[in-house]
Protein backbone atom coordinates (compact mmCIF):
# COMPACT_ATOMS: atom_id res chain seq x y z
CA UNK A 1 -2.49 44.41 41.57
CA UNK A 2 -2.43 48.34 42.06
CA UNK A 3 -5.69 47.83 43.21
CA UNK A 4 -4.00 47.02 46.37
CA UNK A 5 -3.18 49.48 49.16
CA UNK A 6 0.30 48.30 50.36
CA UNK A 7 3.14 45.98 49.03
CA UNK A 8 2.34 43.40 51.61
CA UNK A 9 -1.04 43.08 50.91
CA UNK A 10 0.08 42.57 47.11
CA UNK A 11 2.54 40.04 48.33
CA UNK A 12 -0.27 38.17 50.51
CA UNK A 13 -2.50 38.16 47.73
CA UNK A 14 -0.05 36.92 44.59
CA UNK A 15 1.27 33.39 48.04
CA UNK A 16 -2.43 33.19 48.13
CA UNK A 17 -3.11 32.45 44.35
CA UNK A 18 0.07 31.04 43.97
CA UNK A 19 -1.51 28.76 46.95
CA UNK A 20 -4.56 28.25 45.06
CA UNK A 21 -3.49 27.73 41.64
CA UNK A 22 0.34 26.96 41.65
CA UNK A 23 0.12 22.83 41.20
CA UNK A 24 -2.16 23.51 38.55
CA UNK A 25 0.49 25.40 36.98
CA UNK A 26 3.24 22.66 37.20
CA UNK A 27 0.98 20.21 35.92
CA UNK A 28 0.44 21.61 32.75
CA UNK A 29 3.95 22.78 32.64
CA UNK A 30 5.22 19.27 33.27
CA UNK A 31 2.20 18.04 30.70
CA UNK A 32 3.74 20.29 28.11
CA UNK A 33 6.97 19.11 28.80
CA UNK A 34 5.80 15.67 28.18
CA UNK A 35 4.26 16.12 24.88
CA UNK A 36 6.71 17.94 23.65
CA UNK A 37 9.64 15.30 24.51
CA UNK A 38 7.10 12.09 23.53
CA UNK A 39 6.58 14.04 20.03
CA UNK A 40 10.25 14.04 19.79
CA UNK A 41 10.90 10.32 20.84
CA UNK A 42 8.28 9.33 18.27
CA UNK A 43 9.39 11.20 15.86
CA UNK A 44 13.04 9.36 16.00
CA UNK A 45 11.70 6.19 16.48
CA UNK A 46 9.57 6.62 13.19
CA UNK A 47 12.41 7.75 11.64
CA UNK A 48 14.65 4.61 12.71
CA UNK A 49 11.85 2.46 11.77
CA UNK A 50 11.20 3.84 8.41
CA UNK A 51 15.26 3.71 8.08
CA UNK A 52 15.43 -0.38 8.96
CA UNK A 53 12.64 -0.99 6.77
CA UNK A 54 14.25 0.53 3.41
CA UNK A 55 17.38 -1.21 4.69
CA UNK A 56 15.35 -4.50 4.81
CA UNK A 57 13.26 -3.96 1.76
CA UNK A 58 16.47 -3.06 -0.46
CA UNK A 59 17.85 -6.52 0.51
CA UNK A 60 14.62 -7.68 -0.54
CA UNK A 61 14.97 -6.33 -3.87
CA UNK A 62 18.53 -7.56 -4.26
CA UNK A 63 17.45 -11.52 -3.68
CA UNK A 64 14.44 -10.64 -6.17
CA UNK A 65 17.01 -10.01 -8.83
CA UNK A 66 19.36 -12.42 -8.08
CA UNK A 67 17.05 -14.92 -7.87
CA UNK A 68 15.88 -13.97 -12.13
CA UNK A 69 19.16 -13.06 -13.29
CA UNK A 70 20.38 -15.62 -16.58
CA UNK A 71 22.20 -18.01 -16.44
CA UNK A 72 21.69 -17.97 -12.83
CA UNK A 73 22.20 -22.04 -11.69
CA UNK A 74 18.57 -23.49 -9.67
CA UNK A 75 20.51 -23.61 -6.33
CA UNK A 76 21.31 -20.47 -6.11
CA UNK A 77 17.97 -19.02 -7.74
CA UNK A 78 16.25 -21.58 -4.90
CA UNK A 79 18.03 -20.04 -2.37
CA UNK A 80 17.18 -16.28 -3.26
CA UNK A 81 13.79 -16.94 -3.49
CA UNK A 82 14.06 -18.39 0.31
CA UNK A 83 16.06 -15.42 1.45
CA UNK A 84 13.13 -13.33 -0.57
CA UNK A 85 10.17 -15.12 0.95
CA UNK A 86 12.15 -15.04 4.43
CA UNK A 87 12.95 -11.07 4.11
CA UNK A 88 9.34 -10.18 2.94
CA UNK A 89 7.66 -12.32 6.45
CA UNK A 90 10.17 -10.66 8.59
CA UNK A 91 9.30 -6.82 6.97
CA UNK A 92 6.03 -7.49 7.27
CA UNK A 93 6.21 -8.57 10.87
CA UNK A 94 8.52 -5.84 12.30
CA UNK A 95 7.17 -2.84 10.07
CA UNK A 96 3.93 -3.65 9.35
CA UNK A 97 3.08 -0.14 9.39
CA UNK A 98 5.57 1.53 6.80
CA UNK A 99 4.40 1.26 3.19
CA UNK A 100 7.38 -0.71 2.88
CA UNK A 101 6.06 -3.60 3.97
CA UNK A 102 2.68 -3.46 1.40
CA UNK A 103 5.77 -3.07 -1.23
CA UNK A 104 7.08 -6.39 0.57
CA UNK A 105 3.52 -8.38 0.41
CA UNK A 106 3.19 -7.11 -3.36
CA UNK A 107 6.60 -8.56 -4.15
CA UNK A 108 6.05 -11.76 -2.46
CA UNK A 109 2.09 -12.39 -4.12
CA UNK A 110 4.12 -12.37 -7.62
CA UNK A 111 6.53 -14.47 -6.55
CA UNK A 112 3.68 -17.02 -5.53
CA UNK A 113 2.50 -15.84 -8.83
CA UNK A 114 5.41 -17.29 -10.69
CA UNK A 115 5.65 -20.25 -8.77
CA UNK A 116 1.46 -20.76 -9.55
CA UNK A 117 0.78 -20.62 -6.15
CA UNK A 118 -2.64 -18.42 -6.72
CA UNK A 119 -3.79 -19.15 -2.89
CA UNK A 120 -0.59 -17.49 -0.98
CA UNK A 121 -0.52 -14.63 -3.54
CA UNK A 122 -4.54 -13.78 -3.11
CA UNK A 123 -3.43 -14.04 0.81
CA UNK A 124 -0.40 -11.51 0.50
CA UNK A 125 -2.51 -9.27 -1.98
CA UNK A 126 -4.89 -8.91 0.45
CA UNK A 127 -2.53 -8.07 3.08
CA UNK A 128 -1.39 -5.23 0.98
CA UNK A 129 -5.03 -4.10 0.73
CA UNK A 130 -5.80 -4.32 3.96
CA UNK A 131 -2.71 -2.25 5.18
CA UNK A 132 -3.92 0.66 3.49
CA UNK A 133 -0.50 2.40 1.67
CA UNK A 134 -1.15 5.15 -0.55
CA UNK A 135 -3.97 5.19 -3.40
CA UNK A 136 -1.93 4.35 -6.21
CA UNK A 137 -0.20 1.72 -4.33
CA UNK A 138 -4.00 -0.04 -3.22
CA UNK A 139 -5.09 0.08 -6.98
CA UNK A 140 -2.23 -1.89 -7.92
CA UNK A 141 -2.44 -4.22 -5.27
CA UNK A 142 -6.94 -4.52 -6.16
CA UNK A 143 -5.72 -4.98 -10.37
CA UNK A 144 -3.66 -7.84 -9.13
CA UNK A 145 -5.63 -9.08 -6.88
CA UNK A 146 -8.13 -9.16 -9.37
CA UNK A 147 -6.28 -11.32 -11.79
CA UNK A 148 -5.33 -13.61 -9.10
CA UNK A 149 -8.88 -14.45 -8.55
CA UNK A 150 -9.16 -15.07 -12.42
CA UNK A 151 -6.21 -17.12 -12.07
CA UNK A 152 -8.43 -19.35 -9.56
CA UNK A 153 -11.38 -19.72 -11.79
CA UNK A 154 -12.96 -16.53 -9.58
CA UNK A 155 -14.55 -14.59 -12.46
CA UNK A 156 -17.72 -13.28 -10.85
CA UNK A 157 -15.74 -12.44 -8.04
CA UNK A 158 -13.02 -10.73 -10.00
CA UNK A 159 -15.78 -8.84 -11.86
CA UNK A 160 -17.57 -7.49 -8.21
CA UNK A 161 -13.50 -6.56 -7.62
CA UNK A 162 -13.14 -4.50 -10.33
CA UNK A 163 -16.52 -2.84 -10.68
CA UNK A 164 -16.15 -1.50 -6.99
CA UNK A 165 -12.80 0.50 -7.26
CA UNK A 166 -12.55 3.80 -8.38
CA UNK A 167 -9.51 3.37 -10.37
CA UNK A 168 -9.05 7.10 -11.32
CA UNK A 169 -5.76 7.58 -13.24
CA UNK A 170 -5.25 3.44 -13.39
CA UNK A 171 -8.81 3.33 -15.13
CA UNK A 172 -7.43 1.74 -18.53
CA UNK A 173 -5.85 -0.63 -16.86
CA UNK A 174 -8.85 -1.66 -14.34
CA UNK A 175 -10.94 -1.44 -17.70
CA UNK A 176 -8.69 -3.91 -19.65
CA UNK A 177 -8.75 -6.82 -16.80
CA UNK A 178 -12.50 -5.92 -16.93
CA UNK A 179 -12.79 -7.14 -20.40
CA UNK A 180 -10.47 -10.29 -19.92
CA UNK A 181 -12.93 -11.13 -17.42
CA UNK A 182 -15.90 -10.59 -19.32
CA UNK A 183 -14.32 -12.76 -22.69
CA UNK A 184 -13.98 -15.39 -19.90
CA UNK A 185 -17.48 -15.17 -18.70
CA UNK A 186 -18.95 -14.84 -22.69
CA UNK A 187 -19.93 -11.60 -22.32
CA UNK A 188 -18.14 -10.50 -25.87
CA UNK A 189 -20.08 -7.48 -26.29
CA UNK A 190 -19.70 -6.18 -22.89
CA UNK A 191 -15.76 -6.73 -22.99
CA UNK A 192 -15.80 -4.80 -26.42
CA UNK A 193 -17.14 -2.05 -24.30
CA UNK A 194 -14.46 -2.66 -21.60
CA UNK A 195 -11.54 -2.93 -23.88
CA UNK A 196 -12.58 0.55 -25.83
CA UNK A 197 -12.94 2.40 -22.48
CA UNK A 198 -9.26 1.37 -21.62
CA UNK A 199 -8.53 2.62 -25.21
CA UNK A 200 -9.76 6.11 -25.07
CA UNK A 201 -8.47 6.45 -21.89
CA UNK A 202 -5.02 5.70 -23.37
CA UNK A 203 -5.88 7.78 -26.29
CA UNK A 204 -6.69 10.72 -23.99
CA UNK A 205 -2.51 10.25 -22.43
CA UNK A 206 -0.88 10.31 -25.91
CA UNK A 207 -1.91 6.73 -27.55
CA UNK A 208 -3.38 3.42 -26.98
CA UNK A 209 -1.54 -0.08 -25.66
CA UNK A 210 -1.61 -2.28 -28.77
CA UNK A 211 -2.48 -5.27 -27.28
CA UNK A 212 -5.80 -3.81 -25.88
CA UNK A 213 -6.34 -2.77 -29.18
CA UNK A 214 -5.40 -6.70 -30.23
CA UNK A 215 -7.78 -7.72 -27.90
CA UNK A 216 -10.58 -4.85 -28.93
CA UNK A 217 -9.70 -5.84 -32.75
CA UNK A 218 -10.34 -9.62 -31.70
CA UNK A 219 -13.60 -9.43 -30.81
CA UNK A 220 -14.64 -7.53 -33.74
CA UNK A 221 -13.07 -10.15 -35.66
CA UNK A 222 -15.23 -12.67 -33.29
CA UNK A 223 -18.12 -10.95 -33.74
């Protein structure tokens, strides 16, 4: 600006920019003011959502219990498992994005589990799967899923499950439906294999689950 010979012409030049390149200005000003008050709305509403769905789930968890506790009479334990079934759809449909609601699908596939009901539990496993919650939460939802399909007579199917996960940290586990899979198939040798993976994996955490080692000890037996 002190390039400028007089005050006026400084004056005339800054109306002229301003002219020029003033609505630009309040755009982006108004822009930023947008973002910055969206960011803030859906930051609340995540946080209200995330709020009703731990509400939801805990009542979820409550009719689960109810529903198993002794001595319980079959009314009662009939109508938990309603208000469970009904509380896991409704999570599911309002918050299908919170991690909450995979929780909800895993807790309804082992109801269907209990009850023998191996279709709607593959159907809610997969839901859980599909929803993508964190890593640990997906393996357990795949291991289930997994037996499910063994529950339905699906072993090659169960097998192509569990040979495509990278079960990291869960491998003993993954390992020991592996070999109940393979005994089923009469593969023996192959589920020896399987069943002393998942035992040095346990070995390599501070001991092994006996009844892998059962199973392990079986086949030996078997053999």
């Amino acid at each position: 600006m002190d390039t400028y010979r007089t005050e006026e012409e400084q004056i005339d030049a800054i109306k002229k920019w301003w002219q020029i390149n003033g609505s630009n200005i309040l755009i982006g000003i108004g822009l930023a003011i947008l973002i910055v008050v969206g960011w803030q709305f859906w930051q609340d509403q995540k946080r209200a959502t995330g709020e009703a769905a731990s509400v939801m789930y805990g009542e979820l968890l409550e009719a689960a219990e109810l529903a198993v506790q002794p001595n319980v009479d079959a009314e009662k334990a009939t109508a938990n498992i309603a208000t469970l079934i009904h509380l896991g759809g409704e999570l599911k449909a309002q918050h299908e994005t919170t991690e909450y609601a995979v929780f909800a699908a895993l807790m309804l596939a082992k109801q269907h589990v209990n009850t023998g009901d191996a279709d709607k539990a593959e159907t809610e496993l997969r839901w859980a799967i599909e929803h993508k919650a964190s890593e640990g939460v997906t393996l357990v939802a795949q291991l289930r899923l997994a037996r499910v399909l063994v529950m339905k007579g699906l072993l090659d199917e169960a097998l192509t499950l569990i040979n495509s996960v990278d079960a990291g940290a869960q491998a003993a586990a993954f390992d020991e439906v592996k070999g109940d899979i393979l005994v089923s198939l009469g593969q023996l040798d192959e589920a020896r294999a399987a069943y002393s993976k998942a035992l040095n994996a346990n070995d390599s955490r501070g001991g092994a689950k006996p009844i892998v080692k059962m199973k392990y000890d079986n086949l030996a037996v078997v053999k």
